[in-house]
Protein backbone atom coordinates (compact mmCIF):
# COMPACT_ATOMS: atom_id res chain seq x y z
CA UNK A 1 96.42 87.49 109.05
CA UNK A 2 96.75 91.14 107.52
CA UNK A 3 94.38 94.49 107.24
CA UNK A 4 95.13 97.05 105.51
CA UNK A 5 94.36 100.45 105.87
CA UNK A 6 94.52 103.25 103.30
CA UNK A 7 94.25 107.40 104.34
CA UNK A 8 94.08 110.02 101.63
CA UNK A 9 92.38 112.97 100.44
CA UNK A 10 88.75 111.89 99.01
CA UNK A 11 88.59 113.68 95.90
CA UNK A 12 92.06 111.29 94.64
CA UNK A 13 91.44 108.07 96.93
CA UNK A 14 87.22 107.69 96.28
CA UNK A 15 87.77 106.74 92.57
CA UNK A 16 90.68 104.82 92.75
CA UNK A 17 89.09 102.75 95.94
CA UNK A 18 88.50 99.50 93.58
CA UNK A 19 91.42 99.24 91.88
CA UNK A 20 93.58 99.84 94.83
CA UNK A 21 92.08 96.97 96.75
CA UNK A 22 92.79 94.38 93.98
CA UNK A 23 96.32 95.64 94.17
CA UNK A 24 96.40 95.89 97.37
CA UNK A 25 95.26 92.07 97.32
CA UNK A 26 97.65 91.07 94.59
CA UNK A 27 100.59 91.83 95.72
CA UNK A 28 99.13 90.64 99.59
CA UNK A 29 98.80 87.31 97.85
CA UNK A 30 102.05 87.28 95.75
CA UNK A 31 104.80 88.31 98.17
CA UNK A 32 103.10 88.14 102.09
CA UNK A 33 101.50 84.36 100.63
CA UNK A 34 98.40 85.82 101.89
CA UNK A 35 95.17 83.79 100.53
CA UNK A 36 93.59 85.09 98.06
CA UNK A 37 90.03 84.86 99.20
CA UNK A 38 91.10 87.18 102.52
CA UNK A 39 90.63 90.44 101.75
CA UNK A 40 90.58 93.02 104.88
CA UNK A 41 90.92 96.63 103.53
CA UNK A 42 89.46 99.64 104.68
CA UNK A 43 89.45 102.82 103.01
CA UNK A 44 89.98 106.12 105.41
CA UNK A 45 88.94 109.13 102.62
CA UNK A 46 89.19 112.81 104.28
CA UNK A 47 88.99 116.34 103.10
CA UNK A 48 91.81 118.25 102.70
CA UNK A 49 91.93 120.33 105.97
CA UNK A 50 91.32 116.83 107.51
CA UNK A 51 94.72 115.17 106.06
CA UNK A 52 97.36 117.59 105.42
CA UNK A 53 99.90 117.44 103.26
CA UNK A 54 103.50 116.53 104.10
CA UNK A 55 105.86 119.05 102.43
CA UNK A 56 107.56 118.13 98.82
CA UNK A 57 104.30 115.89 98.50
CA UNK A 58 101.20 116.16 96.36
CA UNK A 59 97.48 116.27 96.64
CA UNK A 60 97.80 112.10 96.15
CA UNK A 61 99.79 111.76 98.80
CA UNK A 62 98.51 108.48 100.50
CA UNK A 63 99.61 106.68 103.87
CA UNK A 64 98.95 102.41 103.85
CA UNK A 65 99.06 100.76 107.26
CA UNK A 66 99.82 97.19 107.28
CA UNK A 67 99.03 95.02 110.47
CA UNK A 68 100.40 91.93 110.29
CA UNK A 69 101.53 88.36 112.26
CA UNK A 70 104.78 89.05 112.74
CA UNK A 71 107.51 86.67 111.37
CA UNK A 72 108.14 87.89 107.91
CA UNK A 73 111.60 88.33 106.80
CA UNK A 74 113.18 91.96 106.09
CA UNK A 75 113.67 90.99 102.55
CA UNK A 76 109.84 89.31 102.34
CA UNK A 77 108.71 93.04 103.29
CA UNK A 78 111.29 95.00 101.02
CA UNK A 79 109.92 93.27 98.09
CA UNK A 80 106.23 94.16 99.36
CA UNK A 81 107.22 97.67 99.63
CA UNK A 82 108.39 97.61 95.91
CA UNK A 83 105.86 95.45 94.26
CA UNK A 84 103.64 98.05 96.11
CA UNK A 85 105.29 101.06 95.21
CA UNK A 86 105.92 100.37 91.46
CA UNK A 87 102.01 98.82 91.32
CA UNK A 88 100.68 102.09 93.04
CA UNK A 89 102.80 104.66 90.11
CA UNK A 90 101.84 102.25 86.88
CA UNK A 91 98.23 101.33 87.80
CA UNK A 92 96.99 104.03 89.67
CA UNK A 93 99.16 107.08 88.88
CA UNK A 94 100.20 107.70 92.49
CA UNK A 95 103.81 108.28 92.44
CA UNK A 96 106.38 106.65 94.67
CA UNK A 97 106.97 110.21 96.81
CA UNK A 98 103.09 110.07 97.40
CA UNK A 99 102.94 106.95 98.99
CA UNK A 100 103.51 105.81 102.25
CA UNK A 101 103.76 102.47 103.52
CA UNK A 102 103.69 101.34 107.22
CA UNK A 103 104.11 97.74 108.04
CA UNK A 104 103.07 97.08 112.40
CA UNK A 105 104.02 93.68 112.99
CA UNK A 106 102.26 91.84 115.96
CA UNK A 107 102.71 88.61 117.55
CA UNK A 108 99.71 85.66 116.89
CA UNK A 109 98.45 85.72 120.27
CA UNK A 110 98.18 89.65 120.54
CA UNK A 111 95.19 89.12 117.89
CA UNK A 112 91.39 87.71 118.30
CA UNK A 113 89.88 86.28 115.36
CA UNK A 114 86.91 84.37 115.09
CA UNK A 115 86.80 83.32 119.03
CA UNK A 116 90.11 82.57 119.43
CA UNK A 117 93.75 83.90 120.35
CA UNK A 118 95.45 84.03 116.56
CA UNK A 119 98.07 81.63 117.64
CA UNK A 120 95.27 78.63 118.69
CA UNK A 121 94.25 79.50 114.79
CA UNK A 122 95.33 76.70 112.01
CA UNK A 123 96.54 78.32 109.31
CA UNK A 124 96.25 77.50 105.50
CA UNK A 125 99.10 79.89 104.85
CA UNK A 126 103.04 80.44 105.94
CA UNK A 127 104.06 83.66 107.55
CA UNK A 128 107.59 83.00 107.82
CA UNK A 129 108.68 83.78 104.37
């Protein structure tokens, strides 16, 4: 189980909404082994004087929260981070000092999905990659 959660300034992040949830999802699917029909993302889009920029960063800068079972290797979420980071420059023009990524790894049973504790959940999907 992952969401996803993306913050930036409205004028860059409302037209680019689309696109960055199918590459959010891709690379989800292709390094985390997340399925491809789960897609949890939610958009956070705020003025300017609402989400203020870091300095040495641009008007695109962007912040993505990751929660996440925990039990992913280091190297599992390196290569997320740079699937993500060169995906977010080529596709949609963010570049890699603009973008922030932060993974918050939980265990199974500190979730609730669907009436259940996440660990009494059967999974279709490994998280220990």
């Amino acid at each position: 189980m992952s969401q996803f959660v993306v913050y930036g300034r409205r004028q860059v992040l409302a037209p680019l909404r689309a696109e960055f949830s199918v590459l959010l999802q891709d690379v989800a699917v292709a390094v985390l082994g997340l399925p491809p029909d789960k897609r949890f993302h939610r958009f956070v889009l705020m003025d300017a004087e609402d989400f203020p920029t870091p300095p040495h960063r641009s008007e695109r800068y962007t912040i993505v929260e990751v929660m996440m079972f925990s039990g992913r290797t280091v190297a599992t979420k390196k290569a997320f981070y740079a699937e993500l980071f060169a995906g977010v420059e080529a596709r949609l023009g963010i570049a890699p000092n603009d973008l922030e990524i932060h993974i918050l790894e939980t265990p199974r049973h500190d979730w609730g999905i669907r009436g259940k504790a996440g660990d009494d959940l059967a999974l279709a999907y490994e998280i220990e990659r």
